[in-house]
Protein backbone atom coordinates (compact mmCIF):
# COMPACT_ATOMS: atom_id res chain seq x y z
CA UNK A 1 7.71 -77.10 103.35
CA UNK A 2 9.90 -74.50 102.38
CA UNK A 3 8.37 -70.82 103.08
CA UNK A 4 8.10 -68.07 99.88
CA UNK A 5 10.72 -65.38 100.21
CA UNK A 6 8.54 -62.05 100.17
CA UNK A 7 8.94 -58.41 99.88
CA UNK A 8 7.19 -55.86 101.36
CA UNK A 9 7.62 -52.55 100.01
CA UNK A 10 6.65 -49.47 102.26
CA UNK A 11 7.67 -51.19 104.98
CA UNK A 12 7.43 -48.24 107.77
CA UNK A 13 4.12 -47.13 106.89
CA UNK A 14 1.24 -48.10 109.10
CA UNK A 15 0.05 -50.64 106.82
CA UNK A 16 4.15 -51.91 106.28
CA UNK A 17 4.34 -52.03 109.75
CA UNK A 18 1.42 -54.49 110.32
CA UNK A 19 2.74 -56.64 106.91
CA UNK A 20 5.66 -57.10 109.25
CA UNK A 21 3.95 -57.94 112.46
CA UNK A 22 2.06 -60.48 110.62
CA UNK A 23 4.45 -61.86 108.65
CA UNK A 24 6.40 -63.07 111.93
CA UNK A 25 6.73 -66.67 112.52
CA UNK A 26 4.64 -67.48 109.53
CA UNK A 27 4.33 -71.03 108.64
CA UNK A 28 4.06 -70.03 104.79
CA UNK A 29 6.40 -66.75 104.58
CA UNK A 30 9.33 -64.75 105.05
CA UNK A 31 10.76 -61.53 104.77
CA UNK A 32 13.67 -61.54 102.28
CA UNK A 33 13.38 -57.59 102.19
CA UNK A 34 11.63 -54.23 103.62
CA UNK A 35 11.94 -51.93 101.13
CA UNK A 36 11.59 -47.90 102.31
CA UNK A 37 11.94 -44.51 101.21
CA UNK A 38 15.35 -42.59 100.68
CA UNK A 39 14.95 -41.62 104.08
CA UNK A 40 14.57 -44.88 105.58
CA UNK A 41 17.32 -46.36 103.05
CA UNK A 42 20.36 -48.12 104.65
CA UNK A 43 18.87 -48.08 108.10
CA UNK A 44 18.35 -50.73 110.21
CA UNK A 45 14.32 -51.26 110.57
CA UNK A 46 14.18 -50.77 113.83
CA UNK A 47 15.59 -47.24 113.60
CA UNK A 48 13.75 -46.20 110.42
CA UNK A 49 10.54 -47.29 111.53
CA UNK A 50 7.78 -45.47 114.41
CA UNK A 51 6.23 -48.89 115.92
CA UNK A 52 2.73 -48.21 115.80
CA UNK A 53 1.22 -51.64 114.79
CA UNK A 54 0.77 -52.87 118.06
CA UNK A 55 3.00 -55.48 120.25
CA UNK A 56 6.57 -55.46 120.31
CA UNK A 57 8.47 -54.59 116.72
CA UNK A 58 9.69 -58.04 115.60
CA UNK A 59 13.28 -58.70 116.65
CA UNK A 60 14.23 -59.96 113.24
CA UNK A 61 12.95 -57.45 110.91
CA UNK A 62 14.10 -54.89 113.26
CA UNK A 63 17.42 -55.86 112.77
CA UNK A 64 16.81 -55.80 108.95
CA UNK A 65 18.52 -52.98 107.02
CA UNK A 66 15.52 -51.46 104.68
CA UNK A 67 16.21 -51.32 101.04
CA UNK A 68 15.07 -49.07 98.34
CA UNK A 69 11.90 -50.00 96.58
CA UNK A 70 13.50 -50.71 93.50
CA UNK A 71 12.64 -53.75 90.76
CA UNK A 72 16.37 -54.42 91.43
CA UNK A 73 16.21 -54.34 94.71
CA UNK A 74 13.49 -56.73 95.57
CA UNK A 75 15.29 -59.12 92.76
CA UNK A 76 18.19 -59.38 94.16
CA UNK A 77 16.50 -60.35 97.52
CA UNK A 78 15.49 -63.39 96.21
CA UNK A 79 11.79 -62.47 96.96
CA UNK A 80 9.22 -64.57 95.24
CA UNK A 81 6.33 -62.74 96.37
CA UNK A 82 5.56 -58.81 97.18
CA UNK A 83 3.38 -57.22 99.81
CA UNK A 84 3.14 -53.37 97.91
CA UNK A 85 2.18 -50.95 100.55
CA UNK A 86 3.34 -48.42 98.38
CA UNK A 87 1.29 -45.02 97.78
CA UNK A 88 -1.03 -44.86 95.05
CA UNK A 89 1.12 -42.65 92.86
CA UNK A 90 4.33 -44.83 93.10
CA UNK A 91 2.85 -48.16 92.85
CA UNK A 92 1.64 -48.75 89.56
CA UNK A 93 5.34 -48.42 87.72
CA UNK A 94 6.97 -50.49 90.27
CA UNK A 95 4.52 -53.69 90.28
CA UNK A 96 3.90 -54.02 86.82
CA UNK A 97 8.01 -53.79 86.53
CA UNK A 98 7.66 -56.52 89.38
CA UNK A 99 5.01 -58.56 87.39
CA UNK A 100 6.82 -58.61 84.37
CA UNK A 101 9.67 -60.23 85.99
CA UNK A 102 7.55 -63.41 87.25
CA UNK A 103 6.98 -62.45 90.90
CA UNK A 104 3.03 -62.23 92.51
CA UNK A 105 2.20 -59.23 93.66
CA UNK A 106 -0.37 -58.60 96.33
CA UNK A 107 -0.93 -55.20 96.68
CA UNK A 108 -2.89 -52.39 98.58
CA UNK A 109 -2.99 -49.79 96.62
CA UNK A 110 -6.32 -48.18 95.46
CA UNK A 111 -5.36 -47.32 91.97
CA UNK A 112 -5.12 -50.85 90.59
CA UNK A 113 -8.28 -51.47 92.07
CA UNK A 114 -9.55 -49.92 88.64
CA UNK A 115 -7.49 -52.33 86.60
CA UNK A 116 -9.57 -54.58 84.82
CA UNK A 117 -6.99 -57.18 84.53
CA UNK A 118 -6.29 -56.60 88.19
CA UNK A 119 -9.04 -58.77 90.55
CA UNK A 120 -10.16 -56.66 93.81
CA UNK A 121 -10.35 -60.28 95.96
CA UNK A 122 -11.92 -61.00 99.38
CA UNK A 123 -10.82 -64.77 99.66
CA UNK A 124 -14.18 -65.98 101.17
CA UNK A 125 -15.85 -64.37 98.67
CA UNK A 126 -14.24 -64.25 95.37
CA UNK A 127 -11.14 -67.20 94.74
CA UNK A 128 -12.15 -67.94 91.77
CA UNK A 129 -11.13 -64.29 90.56
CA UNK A 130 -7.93 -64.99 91.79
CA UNK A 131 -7.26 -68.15 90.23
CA UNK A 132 -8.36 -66.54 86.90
CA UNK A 133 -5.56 -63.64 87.22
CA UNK A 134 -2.81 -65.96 88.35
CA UNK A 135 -3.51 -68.51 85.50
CA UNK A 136 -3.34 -65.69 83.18
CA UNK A 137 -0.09 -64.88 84.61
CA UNK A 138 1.86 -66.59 81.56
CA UNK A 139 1.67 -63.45 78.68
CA UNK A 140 2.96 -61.10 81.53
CA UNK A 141 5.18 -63.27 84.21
CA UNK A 142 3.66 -63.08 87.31
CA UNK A 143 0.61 -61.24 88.13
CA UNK A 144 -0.99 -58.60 90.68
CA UNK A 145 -4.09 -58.84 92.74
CA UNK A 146 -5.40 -56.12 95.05
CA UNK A 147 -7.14 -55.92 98.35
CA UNK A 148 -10.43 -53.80 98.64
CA UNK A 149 -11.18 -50.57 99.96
CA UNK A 150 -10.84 -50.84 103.73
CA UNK A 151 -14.40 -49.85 103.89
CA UNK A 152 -15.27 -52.16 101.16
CA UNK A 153 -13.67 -55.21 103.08
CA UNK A 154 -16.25 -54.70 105.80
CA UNK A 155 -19.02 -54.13 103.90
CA UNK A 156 -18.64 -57.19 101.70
CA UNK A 157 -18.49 -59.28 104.33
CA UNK A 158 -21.43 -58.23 105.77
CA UNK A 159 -23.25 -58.73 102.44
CA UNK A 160 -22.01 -62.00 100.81
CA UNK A 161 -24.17 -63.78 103.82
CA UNK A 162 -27.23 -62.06 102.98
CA UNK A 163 -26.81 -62.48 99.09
CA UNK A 164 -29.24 -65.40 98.91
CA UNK A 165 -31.85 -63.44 100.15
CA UNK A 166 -32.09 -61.32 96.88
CA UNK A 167 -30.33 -58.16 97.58
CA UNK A 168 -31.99 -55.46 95.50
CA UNK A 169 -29.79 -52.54 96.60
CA UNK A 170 -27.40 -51.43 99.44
CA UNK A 171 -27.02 -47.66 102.07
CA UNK A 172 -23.90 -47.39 103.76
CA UNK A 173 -23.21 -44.71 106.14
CA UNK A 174 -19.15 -44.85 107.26
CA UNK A 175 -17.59 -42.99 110.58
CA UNK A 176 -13.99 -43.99 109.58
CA UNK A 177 -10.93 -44.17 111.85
CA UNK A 178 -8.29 -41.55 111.32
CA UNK A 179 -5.45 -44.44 110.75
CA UNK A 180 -7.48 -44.66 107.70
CA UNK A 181 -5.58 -41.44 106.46
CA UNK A 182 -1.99 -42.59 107.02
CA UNK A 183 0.47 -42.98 109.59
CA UNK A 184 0.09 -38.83 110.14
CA UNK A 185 -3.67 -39.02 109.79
CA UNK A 186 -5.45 -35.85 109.99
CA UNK A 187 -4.08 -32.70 111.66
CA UNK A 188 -5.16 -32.76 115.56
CA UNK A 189 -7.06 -29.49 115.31
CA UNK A 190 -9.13 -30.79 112.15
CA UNK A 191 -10.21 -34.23 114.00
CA UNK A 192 -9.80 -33.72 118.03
CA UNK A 193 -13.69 -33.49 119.50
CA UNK A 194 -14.99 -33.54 115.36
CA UNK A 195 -15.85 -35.45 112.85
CA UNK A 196 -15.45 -34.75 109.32
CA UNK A 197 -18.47 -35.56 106.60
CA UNK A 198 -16.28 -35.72 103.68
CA UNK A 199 -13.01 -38.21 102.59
CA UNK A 200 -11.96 -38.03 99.22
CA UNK A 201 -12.49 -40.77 97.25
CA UNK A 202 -13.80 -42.90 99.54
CA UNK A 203 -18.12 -42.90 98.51
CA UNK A 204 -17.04 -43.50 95.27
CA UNK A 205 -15.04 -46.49 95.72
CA UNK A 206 -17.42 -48.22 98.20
CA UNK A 207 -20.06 -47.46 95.41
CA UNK A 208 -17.81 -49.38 92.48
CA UNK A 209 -16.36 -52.39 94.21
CA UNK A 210 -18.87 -54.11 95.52
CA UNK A 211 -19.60 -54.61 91.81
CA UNK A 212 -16.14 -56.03 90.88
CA UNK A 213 -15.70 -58.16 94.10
CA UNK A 214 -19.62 -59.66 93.50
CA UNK A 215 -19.08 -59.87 89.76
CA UNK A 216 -19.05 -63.14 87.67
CA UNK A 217 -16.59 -64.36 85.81
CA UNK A 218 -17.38 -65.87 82.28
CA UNK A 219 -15.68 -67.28 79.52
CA UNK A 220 -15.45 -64.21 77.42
CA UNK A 221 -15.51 -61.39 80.17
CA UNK A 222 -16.80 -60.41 83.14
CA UNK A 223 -20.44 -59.35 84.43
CA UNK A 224 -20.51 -56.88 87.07
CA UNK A 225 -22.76 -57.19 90.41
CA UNK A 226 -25.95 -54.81 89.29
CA UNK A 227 -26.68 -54.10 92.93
CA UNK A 228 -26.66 -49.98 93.17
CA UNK A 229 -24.47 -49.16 96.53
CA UNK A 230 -25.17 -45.49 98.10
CA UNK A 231 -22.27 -44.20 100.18
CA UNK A 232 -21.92 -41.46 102.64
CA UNK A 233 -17.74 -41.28 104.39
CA UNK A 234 -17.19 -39.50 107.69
CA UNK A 235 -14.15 -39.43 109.59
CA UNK A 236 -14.35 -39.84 113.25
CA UNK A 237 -11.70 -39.31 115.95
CA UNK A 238 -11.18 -42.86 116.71
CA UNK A 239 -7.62 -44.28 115.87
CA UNK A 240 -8.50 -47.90 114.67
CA UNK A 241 -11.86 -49.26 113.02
CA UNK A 242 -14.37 -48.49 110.57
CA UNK A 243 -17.93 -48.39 112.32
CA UNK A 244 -20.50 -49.20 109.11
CA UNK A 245 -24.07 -48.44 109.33
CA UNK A 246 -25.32 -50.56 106.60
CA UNK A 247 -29.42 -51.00 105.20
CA UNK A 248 -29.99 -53.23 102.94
CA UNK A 249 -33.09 -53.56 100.46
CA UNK A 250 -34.33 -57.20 99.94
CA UNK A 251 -36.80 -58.83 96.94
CA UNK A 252 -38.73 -60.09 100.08
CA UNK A 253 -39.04 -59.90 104.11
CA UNK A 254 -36.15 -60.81 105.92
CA UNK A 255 -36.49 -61.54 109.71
CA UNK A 256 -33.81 -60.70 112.19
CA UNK A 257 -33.30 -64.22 113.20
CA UNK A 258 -32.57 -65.55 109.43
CA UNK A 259 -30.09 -62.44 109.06
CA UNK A 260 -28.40 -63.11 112.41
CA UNK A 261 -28.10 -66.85 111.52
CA UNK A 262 -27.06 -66.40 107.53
CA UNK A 263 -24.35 -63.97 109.17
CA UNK A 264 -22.60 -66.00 112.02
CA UNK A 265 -22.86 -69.00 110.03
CA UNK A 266 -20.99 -67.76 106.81
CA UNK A 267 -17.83 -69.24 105.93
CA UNK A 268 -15.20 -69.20 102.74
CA UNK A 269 -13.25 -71.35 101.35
CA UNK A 270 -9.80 -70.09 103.61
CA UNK A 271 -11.94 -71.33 106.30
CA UNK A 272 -12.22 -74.57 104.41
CA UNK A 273 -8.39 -74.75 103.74
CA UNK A 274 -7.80 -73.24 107.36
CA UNK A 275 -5.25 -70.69 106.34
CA UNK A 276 -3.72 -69.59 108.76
CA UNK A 277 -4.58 -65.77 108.66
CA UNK A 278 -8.33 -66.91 108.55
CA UNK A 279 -10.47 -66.35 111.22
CA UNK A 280 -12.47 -69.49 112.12
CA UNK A 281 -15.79 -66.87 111.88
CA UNK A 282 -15.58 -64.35 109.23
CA UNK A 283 -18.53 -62.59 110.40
CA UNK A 284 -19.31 -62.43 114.42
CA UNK A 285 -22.76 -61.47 115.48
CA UNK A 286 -22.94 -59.21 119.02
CA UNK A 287 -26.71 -59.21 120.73
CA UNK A 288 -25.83 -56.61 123.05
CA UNK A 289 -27.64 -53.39 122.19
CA UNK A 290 -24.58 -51.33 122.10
CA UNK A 291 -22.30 -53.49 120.01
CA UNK A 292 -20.03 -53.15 117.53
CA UNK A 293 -17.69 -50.87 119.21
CA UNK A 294 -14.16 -49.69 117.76
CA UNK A 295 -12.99 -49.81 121.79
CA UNK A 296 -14.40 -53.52 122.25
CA UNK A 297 -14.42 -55.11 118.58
CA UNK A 298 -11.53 -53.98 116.32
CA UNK A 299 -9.36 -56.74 117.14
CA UNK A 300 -12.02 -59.63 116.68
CA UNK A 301 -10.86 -63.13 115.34
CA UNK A 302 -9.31 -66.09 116.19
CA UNK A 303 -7.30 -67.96 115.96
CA UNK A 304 -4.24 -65.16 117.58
CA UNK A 305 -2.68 -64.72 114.02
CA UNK A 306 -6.18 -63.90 112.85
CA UNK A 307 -6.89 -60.85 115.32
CA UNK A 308 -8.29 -58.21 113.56
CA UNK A 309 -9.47 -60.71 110.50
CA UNK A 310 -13.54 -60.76 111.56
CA UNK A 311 -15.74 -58.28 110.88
CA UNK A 312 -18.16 -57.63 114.11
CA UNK A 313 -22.15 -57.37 112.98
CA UNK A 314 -25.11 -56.22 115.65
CA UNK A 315 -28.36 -54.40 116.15
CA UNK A 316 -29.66 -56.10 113.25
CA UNK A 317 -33.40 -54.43 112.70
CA UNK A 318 -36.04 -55.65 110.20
CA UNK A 319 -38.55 -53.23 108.32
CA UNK A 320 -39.93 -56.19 106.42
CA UNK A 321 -38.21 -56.26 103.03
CA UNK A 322 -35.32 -53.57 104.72
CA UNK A 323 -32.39 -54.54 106.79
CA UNK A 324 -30.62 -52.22 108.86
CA UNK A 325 -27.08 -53.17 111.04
CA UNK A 326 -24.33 -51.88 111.92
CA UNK A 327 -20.43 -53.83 111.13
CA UNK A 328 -17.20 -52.87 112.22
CA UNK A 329 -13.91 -53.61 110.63
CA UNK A 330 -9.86 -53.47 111.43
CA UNK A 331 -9.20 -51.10 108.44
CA UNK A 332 -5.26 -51.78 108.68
CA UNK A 333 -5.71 -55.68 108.99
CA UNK A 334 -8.93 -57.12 107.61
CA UNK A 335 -8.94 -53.90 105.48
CA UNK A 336 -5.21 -53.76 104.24
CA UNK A 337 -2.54 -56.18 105.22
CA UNK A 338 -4.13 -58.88 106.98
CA UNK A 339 -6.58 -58.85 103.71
CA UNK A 340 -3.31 -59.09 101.16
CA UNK A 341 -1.97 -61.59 102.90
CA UNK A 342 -4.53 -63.75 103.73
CA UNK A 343 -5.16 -63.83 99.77
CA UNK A 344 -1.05 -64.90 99.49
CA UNK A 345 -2.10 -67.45 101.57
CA UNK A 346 -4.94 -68.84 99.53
CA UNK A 347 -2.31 -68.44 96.34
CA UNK A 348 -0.14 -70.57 98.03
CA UNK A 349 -1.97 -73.29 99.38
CA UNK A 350 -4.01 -73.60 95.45
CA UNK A 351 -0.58 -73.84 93.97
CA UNK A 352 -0.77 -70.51 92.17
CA UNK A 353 2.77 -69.37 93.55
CA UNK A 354 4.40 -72.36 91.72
CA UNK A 355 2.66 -72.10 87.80
């Protein structure tokens, strides 16, 4: 089959950078562009770009001259489909522009994750939400779907196993990586040997969209998930991995054993379809005492192309109707790029690139 042409605009950013390292060799994709700022412009990728997505920089793209991140640009590339890795602030203009002209737009930026008529979509969780936006696609060309929070993506995960239990509300404490604030991150004197209770932004949205990803669709709207989420942010001195310390409130008693076994047996529909950013376990249960671990976990999933793609659940302890664990997530992969794409990959494989 013949792969999609894609875009991927802020290419040297961290979460560009791992667009690019997992868009190599894809059996579904490739890069017709990698779009930059002015500074970047006209450079060859490879000499606009600091490599800090692990591995060796793909030969190809690093031979790639980077673009502007301009409509006309990423047209003229013959691009069907666009990973936006733009900031915030930038990328609302530029992918509506995009989405007017027909293309699919799978994006990581937090503002459209407010956008009614924009679906925040874990693939394992909600496809159908995706389907509904890309259907809908005909009154404005293409259409635009967004990833979660990177916190968000973990959390989720963790819950959607332990949904049929009767969830009655959710605590989530957060000690968040500092490649969670940009390829920069924090300054070294605010984060070396500290950690930092407070990241803008961040309680809020792990509060909110839980509600949209959990939500129903129905013929003449959408129902939000009811489920109150608390959320307290912290950022750690750890450079890749969001450590999640997560209790959750049940109707009745749920034993370990049932949590452990609801969790390590959950799987989606791109496990189904066996996409090929997918990881064969979505969720992956450690009995050691001292597990998850940034150090030991960030990188779980198989297959190789899906490194990064599980989330890592362990001391699981039951207080009869209350269940407290701890999960781990990649916040650049599962949390950002890997989660985009995996969704393009769903898109693709339903047919929703071609309608």
């Amino acid at each position: 089959m013949n792969k999609y042409p894609v875009a991927v605009l802020g290419a040297t950013g961290l979460v560009g950078q791992h667009f690019v390292r997992m868009l190599e060799g894809h059996p579904d994709f490739e890069i017709a562009l990698l779009a930059g700022s002015e500074r970047s412009t006209g450079r060859p990728y490879a000499a606009a770009v600091e490599w800090t997505a692990g591995g060796d920089l793909p030969s190809q793209a690093g031979k790639t001259t980077v673009q502007p991140a301009s409509v006309e640009a990423v047209i003229a590339s013959g691009a069907r489909v666009v990973f936006s890795a733009l900031p915030a602030s930038a990328a609302g203009a530029a992918e509506d522009a995009l989405q007017s002209r027909g293309l699919a737009v799978f994006t990581n930026a937090s503002a459209r994750r407010g956008d009614p008529d924009v679906p925040v979509v874990v693939p394992e969780i909600n496809p159908d939400h995706l389907v509904r936006a890309a259907r809908r696609k005909t009154n404005r060309g293409g259409f635009i779907a967004a990833d979660s929070n990177c916190s968000t993506a973990g959390l989720a995960l963790l819950l959607a196993p332990l949904r049929p239990f009767g969830i009655r509300s959710v605590a989530v404490t957060t000690f968040q990586a500092i490649s969670g604030a940009g390829r920069r991150g924090l300054a070294a004197m605010d984060i070396a040997g500290n950690c930092v209770p407070f990241i803008r932004g961040e309680e809020e949205k792990l509060a909110r969209e839980p509600g949209r990803i959990f939500g129903t669709l129905e013929a003449d709207g959408f129902i939000p998930w009811p489920v109150p989420v608390r959320a307290s942010c912290c950022r750690v001195p750890v450079r890749e991995g969001h450590l999640l310390s997560v209790s959750v409130e049940f109707e009745g008693a749920v034993g370990e054993d049932a949590a452990a076994e609801a969790l390590a047996s959950f799987r989606g529909l791109p496990q189904e379809m066996g996409l090929p950013s997918a990881p064969e376990r979505p969720v992956i249960v450690r009995t050691e005492d001292n597990r998850p671990q940034p150090a030991l976990d960030v990188w779980a999933g198989t297959p190789a192309r899906a490194r990064g793609m599980a989330v890592t659940a362990g001391r699981l302890r039951s207080r009869g109707r209350i269940l407290d664990l701890f999960g781990l997530v990649h916040n650049t992969v599962r949390g950002a790029a890997g989660a985009c794409l995996l969704t393009a990959e769903l898109a693709a494989r339903q047919g929703l690139l071609h309608e």
